[in-house]
Protein backbone atom coordinates (compact mmCIF):
# COMPACT_ATOMS: atom_id res chain seq x y z
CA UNK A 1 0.00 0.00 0.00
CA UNK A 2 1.40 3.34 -0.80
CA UNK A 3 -1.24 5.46 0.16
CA UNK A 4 -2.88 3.62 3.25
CA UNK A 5 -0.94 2.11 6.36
CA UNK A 6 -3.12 -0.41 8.48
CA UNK A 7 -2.75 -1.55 11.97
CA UNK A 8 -4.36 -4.87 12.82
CA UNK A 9 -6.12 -5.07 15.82
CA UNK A 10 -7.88 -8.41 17.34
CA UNK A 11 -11.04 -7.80 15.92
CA UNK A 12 -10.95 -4.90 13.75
CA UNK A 13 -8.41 -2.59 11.73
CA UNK A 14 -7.30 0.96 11.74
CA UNK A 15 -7.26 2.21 8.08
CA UNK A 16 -5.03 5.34 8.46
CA UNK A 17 -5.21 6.99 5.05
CA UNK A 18 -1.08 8.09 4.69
CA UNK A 19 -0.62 10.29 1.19
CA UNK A 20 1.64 13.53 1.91
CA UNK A 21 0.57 16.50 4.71
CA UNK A 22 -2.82 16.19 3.98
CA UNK A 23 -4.26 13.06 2.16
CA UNK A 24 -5.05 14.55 -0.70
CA UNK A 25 -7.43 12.20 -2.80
CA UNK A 26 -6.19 10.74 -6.30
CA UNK A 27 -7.09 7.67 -8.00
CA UNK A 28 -4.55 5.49 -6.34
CA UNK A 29 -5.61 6.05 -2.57
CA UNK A 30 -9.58 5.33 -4.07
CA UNK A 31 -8.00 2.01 -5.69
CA UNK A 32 -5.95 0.93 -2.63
CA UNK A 33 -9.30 2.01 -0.14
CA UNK A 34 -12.01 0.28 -2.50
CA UNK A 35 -9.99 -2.98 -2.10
CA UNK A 36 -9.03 -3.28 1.81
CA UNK A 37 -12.66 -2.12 2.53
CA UNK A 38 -13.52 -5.14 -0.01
CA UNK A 39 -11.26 -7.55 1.84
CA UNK A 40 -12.16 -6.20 5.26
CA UNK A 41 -16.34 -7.01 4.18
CA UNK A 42 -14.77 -10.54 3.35
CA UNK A 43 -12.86 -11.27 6.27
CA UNK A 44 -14.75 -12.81 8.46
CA UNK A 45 -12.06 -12.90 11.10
CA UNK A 46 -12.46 -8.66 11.03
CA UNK A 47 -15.54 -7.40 13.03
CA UNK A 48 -14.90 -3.60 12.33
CA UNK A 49 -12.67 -0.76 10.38
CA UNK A 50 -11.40 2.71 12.21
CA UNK A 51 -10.47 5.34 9.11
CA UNK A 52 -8.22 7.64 10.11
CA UNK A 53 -6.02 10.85 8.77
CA UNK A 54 -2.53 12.35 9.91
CA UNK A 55 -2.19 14.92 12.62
CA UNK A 56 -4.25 18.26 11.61
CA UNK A 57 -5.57 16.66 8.17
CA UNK A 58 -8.21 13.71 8.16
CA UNK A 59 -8.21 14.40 4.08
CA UNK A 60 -8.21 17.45 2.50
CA UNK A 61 -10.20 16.72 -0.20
CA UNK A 62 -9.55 15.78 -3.91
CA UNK A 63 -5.89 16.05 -5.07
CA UNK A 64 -7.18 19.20 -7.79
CA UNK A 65 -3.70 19.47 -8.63
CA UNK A 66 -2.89 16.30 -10.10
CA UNK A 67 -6.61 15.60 -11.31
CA UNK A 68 -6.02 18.71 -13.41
CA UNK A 69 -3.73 17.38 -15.03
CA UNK A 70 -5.50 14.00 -16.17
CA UNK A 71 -6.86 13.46 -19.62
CA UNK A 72 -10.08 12.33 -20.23
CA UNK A 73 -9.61 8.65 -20.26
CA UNK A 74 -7.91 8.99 -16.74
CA UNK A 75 -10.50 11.59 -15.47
CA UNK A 76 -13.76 9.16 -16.31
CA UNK A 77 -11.52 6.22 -14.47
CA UNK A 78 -11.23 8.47 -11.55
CA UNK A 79 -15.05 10.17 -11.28
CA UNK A 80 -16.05 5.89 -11.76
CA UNK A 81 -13.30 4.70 -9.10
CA UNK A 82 -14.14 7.86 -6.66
CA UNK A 83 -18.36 7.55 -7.45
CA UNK A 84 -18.01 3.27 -6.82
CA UNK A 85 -16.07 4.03 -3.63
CA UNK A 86 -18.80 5.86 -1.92
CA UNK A 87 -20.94 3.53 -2.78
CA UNK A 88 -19.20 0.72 -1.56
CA UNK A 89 -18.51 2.57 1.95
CA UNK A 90 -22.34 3.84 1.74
CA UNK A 91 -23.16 -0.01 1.96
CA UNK A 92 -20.20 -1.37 3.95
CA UNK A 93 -21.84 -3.84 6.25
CA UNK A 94 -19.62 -3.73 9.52
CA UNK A 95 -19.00 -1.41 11.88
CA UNK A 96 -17.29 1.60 10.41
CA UNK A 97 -15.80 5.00 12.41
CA UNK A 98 -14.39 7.91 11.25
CA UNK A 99 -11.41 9.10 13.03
CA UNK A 100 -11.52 12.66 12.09
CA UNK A 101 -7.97 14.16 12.87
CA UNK A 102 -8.50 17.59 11.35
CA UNK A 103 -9.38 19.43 8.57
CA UNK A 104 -12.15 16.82 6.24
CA UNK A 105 -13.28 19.13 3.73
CA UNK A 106 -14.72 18.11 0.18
CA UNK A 107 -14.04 14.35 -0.57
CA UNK A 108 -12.97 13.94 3.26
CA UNK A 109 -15.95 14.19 4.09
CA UNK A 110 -17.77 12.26 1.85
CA UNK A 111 -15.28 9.30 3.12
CA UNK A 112 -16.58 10.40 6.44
CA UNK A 113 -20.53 10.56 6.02
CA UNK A 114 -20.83 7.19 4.79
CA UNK A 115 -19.62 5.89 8.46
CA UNK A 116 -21.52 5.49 11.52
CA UNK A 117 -19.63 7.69 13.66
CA UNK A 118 -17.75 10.31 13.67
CA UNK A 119 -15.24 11.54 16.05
CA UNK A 120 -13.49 14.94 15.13
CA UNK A 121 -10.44 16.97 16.91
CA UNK A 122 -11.53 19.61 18.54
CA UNK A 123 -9.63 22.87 17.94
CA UNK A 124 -11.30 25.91 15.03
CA UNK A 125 -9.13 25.95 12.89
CA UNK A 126 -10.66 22.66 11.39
CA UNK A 127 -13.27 22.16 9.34
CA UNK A 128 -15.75 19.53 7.97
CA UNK A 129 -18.24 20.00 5.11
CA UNK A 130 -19.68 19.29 1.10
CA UNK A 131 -18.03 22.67 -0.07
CA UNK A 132 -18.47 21.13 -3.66
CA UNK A 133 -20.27 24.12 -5.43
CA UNK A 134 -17.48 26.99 -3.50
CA UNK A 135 -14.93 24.97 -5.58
CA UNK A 136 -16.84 24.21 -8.66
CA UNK A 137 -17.19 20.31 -8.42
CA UNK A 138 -20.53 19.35 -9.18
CA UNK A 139 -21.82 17.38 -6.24
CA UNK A 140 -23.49 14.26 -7.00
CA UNK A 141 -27.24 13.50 -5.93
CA UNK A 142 -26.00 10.25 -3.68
CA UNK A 143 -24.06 12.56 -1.42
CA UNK A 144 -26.76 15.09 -0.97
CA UNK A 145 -28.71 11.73 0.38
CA UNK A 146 -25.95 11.33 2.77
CA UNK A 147 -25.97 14.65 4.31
CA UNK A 148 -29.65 15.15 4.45
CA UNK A 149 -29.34 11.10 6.38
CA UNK A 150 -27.33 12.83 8.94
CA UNK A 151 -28.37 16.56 8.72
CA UNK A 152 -31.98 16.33 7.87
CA UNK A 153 -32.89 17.96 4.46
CA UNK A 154 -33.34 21.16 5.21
CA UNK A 155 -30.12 21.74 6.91
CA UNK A 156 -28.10 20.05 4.25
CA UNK A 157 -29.67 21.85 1.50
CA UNK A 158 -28.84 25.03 3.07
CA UNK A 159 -24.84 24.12 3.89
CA UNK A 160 -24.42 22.36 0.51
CA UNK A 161 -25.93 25.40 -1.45
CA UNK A 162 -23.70 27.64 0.29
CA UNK A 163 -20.92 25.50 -0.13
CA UNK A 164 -20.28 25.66 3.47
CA UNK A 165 -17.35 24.57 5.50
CA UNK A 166 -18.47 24.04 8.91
CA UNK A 167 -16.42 24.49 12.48
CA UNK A 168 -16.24 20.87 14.70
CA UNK A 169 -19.14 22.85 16.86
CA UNK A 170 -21.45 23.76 13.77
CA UNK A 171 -20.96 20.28 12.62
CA UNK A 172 -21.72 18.70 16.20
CA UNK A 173 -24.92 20.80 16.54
CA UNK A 174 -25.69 19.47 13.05
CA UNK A 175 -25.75 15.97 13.70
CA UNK A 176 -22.95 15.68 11.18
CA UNK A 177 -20.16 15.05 14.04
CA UNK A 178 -20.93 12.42 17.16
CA UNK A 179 -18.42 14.51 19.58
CA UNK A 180 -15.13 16.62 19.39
CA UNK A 181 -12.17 15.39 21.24
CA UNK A 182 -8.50 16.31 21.93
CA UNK A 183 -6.71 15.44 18.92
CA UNK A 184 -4.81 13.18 20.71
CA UNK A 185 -7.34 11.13 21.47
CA UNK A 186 -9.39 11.27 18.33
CA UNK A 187 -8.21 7.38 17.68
CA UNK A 188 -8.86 6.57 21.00
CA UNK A 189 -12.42 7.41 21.23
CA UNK A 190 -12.99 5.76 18.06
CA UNK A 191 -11.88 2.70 19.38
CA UNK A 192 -13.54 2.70 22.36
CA UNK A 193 -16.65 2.72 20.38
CA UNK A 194 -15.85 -0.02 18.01
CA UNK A 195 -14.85 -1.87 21.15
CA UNK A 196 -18.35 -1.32 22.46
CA UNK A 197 -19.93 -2.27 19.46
CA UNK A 198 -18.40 -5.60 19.13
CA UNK A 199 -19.82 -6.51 22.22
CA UNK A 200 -22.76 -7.10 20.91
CA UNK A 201 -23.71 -10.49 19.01
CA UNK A 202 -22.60 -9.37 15.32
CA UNK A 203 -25.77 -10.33 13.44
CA UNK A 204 -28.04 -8.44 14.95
CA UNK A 205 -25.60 -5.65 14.73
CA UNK A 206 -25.45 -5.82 11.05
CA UNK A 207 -29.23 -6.54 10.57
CA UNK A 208 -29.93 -3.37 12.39
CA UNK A 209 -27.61 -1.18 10.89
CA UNK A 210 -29.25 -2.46 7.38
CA UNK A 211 -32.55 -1.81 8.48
CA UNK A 212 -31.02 2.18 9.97
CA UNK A 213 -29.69 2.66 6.55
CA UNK A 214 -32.32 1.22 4.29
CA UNK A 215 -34.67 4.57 3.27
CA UNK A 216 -31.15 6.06 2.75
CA UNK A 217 -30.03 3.28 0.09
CA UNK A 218 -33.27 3.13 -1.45
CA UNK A 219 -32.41 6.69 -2.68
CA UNK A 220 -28.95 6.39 -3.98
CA UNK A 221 -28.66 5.64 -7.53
CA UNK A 222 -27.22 2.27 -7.96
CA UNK A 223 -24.34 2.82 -10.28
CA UNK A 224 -24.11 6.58 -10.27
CA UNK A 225 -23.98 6.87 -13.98
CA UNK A 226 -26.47 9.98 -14.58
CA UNK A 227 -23.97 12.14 -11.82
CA UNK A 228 -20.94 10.49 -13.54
CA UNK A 229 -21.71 12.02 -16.98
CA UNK A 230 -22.98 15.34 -15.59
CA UNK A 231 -19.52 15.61 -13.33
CA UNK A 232 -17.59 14.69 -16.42
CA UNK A 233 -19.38 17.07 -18.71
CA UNK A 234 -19.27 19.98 -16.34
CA UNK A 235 -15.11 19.31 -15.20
CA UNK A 236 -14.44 20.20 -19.08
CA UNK A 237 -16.30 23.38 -18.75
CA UNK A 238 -13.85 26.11 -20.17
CA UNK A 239 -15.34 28.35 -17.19
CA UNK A 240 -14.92 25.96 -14.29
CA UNK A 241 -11.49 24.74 -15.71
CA UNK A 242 -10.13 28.38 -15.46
CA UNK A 243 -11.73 29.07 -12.11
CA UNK A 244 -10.31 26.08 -10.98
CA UNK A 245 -7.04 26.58 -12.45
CA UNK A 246 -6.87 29.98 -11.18
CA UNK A 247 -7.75 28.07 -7.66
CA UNK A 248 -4.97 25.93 -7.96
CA UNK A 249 -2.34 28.43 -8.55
CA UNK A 250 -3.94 30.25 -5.75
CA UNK A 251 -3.66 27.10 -3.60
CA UNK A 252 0.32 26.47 -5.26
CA UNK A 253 1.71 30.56 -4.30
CA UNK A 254 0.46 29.89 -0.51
CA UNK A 255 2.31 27.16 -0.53
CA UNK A 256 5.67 28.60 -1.76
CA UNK A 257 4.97 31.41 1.06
């Protein structure tokens, strides 16, 4: 794995997602997540999966700079990879927890929404939200299902319109976050919860947390092919590629600085 590490526990794993400062999202990490989630749902001797980030950065998102860059061939493998992986997560029958350690903006959080709890550091400088439409990504209709699962509708349609990147507090009060922690401890807290869970006689576990989920699948579309094209379409734009361009060198000078 170049882009994950995992620490096996007795009963469950620690998925810490390990790709530069801030776990930046390209089509490798989706490849290398899509297939230990796959062989964690297979395992039968793995109960449970903790996701984690680095210190200060759970993920910050799509890696815009390199997915810039791709041609189209390599940008319809990624929107396919990125669109099954959410899926997959959405439906991911064990107990999952998000250890947020930081900032989870964009595509960190929709890793993060598709799990059953979320633990976040506590500090303001981080953030947690579906910013899609400040940064010209055109967010697909199975992750406005997810926030409105967590959020209730009318919430979520007011923070994803506005492209809104919310503080640990805003996203506690929202139902979006379970509880802020030391960052420190974010991991800790996770596992304490997965801990508690596996207490409990598996089957019923999973049986419940299919019947929690199941108004929520019944919305999502199945293969994601109608937001596919329309994400594809719309990331040629010639207006959203030079807003996002200028974006990027934005994002590039701050970094120089």
């Amino acid at each position: 794995m170049n882009t994950l590490k995992l620490e096996k526990k007795q009963e469950y794993t620690i998925v810490q997602m390990h790709r530069g400062k801030v776990n930046a999202i390209d089509h490798e990490m989706v490849q290398e997540l899509r297939q230990v989630f796959r062989d964690i749902e297979n395992d039968e001797a793995v109960k449970g999966v903790i996701l984690s980030g680095q210190p200060h950065y759970f993920s910050a998102g799509l890696d815009l700079i390199e997915l810039f860059r791709y041609n189209e061939k390599q940008i319809n493998n990624f929107f396919r990879a990125f669109g099954a992986l959410y899926l997959e997560l959405a439906k991911f029958t064990k107990p999952f927890i998000s250890a947020i350690t930081g900032h989870a903006p964009a595509g960190g959080c929709v890793l993060a929404v598709t799990s059953d709890n979320r633990y976040m550091a506590e500090g303001e400088p981080y953030r947690i939200g579906l910013n899609e439409v400040a940064v010209n990504i055109q967010i697909s209709q199975n992750l406005t299902e997810a926030y409105a699962f967590w959020m209730g509708s009318g919430l979520a349609n007011r923070y994803i319109l506005e492209g809104k990147l919310l503080t640990g507090s805003e996203a506690v009060s929202g139902g979006l976050v379970d509880l802020l922690v030391p960052l420190d401890q974010v991991v800790d807290h996770a596992e304490m919860k997965m801990q508690h869970y596996l207490k409990t006689d598996q089957e019923i576990w999973v049986n419940t947390k299919r019947k929690l989920r199941k108004h929520w699948h019944s919305k999502l579309d199945p293969d994601g092919q109608s937001s596919f094209k329309e994400a594809v379409t719309l990331w040629w734009k010639p207006e959203i590629r030079a807003k996002m361009e200028a974006h990027i060198k934005s994002f590039s000078n701050k970094k120089k600085t």
